[in-house]
Protein backbone atom coordinates (compact mmCIF):
# COMPACT_ATOMS: atom_id res chain seq x y z
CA UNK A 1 -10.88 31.26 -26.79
CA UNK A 2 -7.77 28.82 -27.15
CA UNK A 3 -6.01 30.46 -24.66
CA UNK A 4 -8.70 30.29 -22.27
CA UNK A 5 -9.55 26.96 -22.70
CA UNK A 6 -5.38 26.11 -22.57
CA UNK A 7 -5.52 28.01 -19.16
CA UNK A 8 -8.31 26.04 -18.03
CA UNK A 9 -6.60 22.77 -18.89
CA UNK A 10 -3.42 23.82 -17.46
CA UNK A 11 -4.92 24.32 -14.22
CA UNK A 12 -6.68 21.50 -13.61
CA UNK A 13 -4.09 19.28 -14.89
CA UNK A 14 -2.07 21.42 -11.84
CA UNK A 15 -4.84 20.81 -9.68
CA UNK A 16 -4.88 17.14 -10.50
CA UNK A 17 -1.22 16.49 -9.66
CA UNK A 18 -1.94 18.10 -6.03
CA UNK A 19 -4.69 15.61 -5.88
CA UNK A 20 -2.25 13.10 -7.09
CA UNK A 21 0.80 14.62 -4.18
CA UNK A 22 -1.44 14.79 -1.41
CA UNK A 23 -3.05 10.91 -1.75
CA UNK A 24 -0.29 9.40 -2.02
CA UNK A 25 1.19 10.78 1.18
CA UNK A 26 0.40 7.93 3.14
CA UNK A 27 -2.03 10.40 5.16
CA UNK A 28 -5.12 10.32 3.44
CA UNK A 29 -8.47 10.16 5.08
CA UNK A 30 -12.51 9.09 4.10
CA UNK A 31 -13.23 13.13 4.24
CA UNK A 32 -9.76 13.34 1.28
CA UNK A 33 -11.45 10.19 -0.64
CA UNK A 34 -14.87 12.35 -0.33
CA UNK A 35 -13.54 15.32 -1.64
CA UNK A 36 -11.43 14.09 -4.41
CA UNK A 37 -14.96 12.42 -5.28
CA UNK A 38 -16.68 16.18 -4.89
CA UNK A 39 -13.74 17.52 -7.36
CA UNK A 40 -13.81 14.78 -10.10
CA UNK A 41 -17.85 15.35 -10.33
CA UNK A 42 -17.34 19.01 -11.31
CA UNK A 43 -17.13 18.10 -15.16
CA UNK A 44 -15.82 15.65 -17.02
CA UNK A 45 -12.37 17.62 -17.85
CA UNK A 46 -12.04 17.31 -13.94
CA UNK A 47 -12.58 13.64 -14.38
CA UNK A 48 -10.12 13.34 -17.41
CA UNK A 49 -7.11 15.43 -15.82
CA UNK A 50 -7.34 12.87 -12.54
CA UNK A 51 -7.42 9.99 -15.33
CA UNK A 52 -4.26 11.31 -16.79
CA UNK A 53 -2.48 12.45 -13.51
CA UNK A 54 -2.80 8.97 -12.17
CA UNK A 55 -1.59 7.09 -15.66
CA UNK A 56 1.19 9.51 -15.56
CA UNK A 57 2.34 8.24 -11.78
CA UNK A 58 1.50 4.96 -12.62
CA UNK A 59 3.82 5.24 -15.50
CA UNK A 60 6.46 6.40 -13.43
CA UNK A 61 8.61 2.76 -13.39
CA UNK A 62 11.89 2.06 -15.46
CA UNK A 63 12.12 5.39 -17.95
CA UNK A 64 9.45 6.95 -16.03
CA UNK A 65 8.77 10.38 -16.09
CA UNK A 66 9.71 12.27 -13.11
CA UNK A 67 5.96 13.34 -12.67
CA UNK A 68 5.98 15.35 -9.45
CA UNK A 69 9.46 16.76 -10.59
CA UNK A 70 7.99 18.93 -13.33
CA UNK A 71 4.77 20.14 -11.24
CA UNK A 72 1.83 19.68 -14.07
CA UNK A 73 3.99 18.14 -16.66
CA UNK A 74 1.52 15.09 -17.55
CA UNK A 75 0.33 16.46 -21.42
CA UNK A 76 -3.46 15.98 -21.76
CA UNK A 77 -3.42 13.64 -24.90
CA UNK A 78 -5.50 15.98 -26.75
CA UNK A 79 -8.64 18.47 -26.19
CA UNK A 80 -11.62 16.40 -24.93
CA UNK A 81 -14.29 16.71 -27.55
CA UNK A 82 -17.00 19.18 -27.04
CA UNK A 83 -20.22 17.44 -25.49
CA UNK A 84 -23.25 19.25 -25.36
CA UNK A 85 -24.59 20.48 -22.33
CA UNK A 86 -27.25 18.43 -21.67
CA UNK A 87 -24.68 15.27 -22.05
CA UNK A 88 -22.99 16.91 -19.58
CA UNK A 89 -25.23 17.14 -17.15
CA UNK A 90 -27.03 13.90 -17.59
CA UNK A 91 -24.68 11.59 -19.06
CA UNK A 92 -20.99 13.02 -18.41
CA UNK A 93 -22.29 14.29 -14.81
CA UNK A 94 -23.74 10.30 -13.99
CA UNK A 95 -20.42 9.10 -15.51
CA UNK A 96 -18.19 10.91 -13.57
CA UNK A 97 -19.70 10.60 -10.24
CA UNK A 98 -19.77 6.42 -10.38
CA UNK A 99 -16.08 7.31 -11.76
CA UNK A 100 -16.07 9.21 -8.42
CA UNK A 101 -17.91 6.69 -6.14
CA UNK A 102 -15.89 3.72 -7.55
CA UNK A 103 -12.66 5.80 -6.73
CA UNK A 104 -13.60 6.17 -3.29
CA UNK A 105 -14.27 1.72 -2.99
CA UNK A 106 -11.39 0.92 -4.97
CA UNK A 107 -8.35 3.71 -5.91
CA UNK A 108 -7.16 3.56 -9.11
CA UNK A 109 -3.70 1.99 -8.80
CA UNK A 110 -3.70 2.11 -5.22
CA UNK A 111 -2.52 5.14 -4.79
CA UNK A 112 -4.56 6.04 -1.89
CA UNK A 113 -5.87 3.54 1.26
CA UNK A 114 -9.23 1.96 0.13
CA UNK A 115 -12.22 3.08 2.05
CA UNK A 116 -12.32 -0.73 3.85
CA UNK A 117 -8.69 0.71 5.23
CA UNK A 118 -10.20 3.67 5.97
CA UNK A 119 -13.01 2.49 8.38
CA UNK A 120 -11.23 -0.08 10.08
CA UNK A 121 -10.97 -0.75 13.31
CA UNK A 122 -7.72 -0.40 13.94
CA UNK A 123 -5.29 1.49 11.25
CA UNK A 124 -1.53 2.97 11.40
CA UNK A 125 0.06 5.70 9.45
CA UNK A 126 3.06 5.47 7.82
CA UNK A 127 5.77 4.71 9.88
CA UNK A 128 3.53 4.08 12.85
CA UNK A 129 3.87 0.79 14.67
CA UNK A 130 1.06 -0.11 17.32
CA UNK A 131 -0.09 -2.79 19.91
CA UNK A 132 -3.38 -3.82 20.06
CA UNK A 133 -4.62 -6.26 22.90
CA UNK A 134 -8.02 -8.13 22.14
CA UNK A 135 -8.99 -10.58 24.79
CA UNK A 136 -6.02 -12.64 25.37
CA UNK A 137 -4.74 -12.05 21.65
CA UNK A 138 -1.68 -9.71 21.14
CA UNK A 139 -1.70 -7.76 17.62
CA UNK A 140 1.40 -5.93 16.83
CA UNK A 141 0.92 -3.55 13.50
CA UNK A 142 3.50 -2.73 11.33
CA UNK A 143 2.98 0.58 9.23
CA UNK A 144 -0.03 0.90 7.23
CA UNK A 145 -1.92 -1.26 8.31
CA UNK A 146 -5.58 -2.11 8.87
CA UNK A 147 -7.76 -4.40 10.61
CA UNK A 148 -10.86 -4.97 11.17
CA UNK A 149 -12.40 -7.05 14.63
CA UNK A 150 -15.68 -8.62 14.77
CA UNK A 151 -18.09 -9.32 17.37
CA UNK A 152 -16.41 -12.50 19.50
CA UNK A 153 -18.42 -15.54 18.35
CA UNK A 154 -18.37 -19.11 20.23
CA UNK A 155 -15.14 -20.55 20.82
CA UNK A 156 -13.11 -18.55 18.38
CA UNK A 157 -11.70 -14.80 17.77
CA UNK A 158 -11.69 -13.64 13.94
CA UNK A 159 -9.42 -10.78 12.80
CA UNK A 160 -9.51 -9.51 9.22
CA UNK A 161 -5.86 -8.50 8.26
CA UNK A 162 -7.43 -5.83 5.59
CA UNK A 163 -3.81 -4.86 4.36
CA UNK A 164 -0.11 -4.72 6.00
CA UNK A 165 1.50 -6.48 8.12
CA UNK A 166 1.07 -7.96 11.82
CA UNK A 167 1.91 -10.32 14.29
CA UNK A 168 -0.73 -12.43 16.18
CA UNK A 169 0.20 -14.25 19.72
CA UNK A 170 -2.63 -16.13 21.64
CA UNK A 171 -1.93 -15.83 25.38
CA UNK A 172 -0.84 -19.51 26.53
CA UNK A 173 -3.67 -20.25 29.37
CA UNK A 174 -5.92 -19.31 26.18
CA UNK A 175 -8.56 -22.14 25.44
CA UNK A 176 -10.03 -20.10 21.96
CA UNK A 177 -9.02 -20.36 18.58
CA UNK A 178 -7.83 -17.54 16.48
CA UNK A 179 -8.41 -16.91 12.95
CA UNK A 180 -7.05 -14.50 10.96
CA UNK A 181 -8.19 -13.78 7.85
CA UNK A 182 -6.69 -12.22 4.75
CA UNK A 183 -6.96 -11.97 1.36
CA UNK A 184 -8.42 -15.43 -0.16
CA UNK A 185 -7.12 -17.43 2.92
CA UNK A 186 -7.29 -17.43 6.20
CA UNK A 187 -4.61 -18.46 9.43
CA UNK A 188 -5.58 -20.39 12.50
CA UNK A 189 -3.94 -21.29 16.04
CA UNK A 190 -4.92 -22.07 19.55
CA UNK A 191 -0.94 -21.55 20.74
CA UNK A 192 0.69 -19.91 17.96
CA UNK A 193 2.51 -16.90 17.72
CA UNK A 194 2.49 -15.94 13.87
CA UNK A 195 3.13 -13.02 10.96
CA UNK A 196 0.88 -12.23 8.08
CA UNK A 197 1.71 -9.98 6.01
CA UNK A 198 -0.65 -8.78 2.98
CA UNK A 199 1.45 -6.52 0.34
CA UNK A 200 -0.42 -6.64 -2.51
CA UNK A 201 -2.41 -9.72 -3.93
CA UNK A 202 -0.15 -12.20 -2.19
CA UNK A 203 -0.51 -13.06 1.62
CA UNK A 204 2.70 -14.27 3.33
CA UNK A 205 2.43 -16.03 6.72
CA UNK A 206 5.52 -16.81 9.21
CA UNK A 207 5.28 -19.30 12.15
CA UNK A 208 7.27 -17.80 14.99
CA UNK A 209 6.48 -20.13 17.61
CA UNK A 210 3.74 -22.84 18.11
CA UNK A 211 2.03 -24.57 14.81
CA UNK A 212 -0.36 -22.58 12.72
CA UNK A 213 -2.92 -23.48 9.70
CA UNK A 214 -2.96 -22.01 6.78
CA UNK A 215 -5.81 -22.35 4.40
CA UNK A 216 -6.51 -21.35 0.90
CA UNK A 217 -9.66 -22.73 -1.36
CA UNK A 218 -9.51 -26.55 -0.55
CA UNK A 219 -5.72 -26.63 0.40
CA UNK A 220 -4.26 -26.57 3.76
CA UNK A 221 -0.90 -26.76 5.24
CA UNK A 222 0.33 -26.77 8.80
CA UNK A 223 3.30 -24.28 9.64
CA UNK A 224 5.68 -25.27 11.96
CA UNK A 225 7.74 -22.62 14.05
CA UNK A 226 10.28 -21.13 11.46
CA UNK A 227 8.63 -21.83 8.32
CA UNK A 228 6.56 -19.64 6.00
CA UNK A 229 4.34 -19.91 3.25
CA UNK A 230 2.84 -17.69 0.97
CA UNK A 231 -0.55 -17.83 -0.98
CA UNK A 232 -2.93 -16.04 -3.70
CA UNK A 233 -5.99 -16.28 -5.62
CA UNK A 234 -4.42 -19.66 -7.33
CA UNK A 235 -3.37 -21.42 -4.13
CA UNK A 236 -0.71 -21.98 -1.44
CA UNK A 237 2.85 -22.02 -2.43
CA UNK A 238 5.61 -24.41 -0.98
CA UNK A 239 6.16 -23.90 2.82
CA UNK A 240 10.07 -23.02 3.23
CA UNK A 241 12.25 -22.70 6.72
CA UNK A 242 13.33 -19.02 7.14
CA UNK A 243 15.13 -17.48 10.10
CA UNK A 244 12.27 -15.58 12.53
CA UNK A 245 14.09 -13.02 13.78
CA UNK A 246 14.60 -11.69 9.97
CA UNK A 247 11.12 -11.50 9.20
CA UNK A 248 10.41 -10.03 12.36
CA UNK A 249 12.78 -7.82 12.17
CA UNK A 250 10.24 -4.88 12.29
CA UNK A 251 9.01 -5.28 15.54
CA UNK A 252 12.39 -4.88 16.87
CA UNK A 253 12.41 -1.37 15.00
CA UNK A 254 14.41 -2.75 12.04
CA UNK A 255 14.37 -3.47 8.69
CA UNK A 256 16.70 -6.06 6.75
CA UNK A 257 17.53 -6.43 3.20
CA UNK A 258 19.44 -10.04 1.86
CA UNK A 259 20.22 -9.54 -1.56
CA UNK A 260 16.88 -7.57 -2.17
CA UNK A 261 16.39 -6.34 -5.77
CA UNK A 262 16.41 -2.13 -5.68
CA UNK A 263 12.73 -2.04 -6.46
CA UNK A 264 11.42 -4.51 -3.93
CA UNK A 265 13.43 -2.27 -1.23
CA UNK A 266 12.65 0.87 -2.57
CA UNK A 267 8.86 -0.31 -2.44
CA UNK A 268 9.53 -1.31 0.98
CA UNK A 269 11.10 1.86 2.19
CA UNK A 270 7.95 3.48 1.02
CA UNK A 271 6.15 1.76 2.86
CA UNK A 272 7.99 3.38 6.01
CA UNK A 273 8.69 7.07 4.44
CA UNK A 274 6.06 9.72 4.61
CA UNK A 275 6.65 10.83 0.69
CA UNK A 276 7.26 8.70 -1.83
CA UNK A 277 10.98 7.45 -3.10
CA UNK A 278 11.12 6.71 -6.99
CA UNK A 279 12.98 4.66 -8.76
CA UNK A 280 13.90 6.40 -12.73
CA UNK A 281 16.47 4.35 -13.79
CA UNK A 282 15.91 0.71 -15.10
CA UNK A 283 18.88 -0.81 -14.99
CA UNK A 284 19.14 0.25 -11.10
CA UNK A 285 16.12 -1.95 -10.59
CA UNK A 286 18.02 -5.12 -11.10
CA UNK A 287 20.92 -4.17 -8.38
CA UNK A 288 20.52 -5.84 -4.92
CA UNK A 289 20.92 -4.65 -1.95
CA UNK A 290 21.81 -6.13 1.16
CA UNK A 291 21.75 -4.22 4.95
CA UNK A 292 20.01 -4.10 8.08
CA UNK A 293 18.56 -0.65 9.17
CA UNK A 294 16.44 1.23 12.18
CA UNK A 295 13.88 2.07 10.87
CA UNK A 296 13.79 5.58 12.93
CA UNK A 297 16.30 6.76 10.50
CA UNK A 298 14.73 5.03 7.48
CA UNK A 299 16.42 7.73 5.03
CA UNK A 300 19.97 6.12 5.93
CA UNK A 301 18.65 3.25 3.82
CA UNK A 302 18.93 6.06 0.79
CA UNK A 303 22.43 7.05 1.49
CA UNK A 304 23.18 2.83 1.71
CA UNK A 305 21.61 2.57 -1.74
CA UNK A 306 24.02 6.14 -3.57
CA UNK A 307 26.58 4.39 -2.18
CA UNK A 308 26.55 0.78 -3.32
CA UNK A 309 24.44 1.68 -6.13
CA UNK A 310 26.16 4.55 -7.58
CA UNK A 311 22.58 5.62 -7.35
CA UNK A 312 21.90 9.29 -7.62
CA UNK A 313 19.63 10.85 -5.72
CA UNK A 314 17.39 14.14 -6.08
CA UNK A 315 15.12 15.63 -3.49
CA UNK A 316 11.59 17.72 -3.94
CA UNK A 317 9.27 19.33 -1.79
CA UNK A 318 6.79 17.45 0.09
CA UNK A 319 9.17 14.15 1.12
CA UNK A 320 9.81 12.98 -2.62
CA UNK A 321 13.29 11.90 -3.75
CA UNK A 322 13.90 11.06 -7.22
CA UNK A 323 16.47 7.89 -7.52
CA UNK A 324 18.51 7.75 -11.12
């Protein structure tokens, strides 16, 4: 019976870190949030080898584990205690599927795009860059990213940034305002040509040309052409002068480092990679890293880093490369 039940558990933890491989990909679609929801509902050890998978990624910062490395390695943390099975399939069932449904809304971790990413409008892959034109507004998207276009309304156009990064120019003979939304905030300009970019909680927006205004709460700030500003949940931070062409750079097909810590550029390579580049050693997380590099050959950003590092790096099946 134990060895049964240790087979059992062995395979869905293996099962689980496939779930775990193939989400975070970059590639993942409504019908892969659906049917990780479908697998997790199948008991509650399904629902408690996903928990563990994703604690173990999660986990994987400075002295991580190299999780995908070892191919099931994540322990369970002991046997789940026996439930009977009526609690099963009443109460574990009902559990596991809002476990499921909530999955699906919000990923754990963000380890997969949210379903409001999913059903967007207008969505790239990783790596993909696109041009959208809506009625006298230029979008350009950088890599994963989503947005979603309502219905035109009186004298304005509304885009909802949902995550990523873009850059919004209103044709000159245009007479409507734009508005941007994103995050807690939101960006407006009749003759601007500007760069949100939404990473996370924090929104960061770059004036390229023209004046912009940024709002957050009841604070506002105008953005003059080569400044930027950057807001939250608590507010809008300091506007600061920064050179354009830098945090542009993307649209040109490049991407620039200036004394970048290793983790905020391995993040950002990531972001770029199909795969996923990880980062085992703490003390490299404190090195910076300065370069400019196309992103079309994105992995010469890895050689940069063994180099002026003295990083060393490992790499697995399925895009991953293991940085120590």
């Amino acid at each position: 019976m134990t060895a049964d039940w240790t087979s059992e558990a062995d395979s869905l933890t293996r099962d689980a870190n496939r779930w775990i491989a193939q989400l975070v990909s970059g590639e993942a679609t409504v019908a892969d949030a659906q049917a990780l929801a479908h697998w997790r509902r199948e008991s509650p050890a399904h629902e408690a080898a996903f928990a563990e998978a994703a604690r173990v990624w999660r986990s994987l910062g400075p002295g991580g584990r190299a999780f995908i490395e070892q191919r099931g390695a994540p322990a369970w943390s002991g046997r789940p205690r026996q439930m009977s099975r009526r609690a099963v399939l009443v109460g574990g069932g009902a559990l596991a599927a809002a476990a499921a449904a909530y999955a699906v809304v919000d990923p754990p971790f963000g380890l997969w795009p949210s379903v409001d990413e999913l059903r967007a409008d207008y969505r790239t892959a990783t790596g993909e860059r696109r041009r959208v034109t809506l009625a006298g507004v230029t979008i350009e998207m950088n890599t994963q990213t989503s947005i979603a276009a309502p219905a035109r309304g009186g004298d304005m156009d509304r885009v909802n940034l949902i995550a990523g990064e873009a850059s919004f120019a209103v044709a000159p003979q245009s007479q409507r305002v734009l508005i941007v939304l994103a995050g807690s905030g939101r960006t407006a300009t009749s003759n601007g040509r500007f760069n949100v970019r939404k990473v996370g909680p924090a929104v960061c927006v770059t004036c390229a040309e023209g004046e912009v205004r940024v709002e957050q709460g009841r604070q506002a700030a105008t953005l003059a052409a080569g400044s930027q500003l950057t807001y939250d949940d608590r507010g809008l931070g300091q506007s600061s002068a920064i050179e354009t062409v830098e945090a542009t750079a993307w649209q040109d097909g490049f991407i620039v480092f200036r004394g970048t810590p290793l983790s905020a550029a391995v993040a950002e390579v990531n972001r770029y990679r199909p795969g996923r580049v990880i980062l085992l050693n703490a003390a490299l997380e404190r090195t910076t890293i300065s370069g400019r590099f196309r992103i079309e050959r994105i992995d010469e950003v890895l050689t940069w880093i063994e180099e002026a590092a003295g990083a060393r790096a490992r790499a697995l099946p399925g895009g991953v490369v293991l940085l120590s």
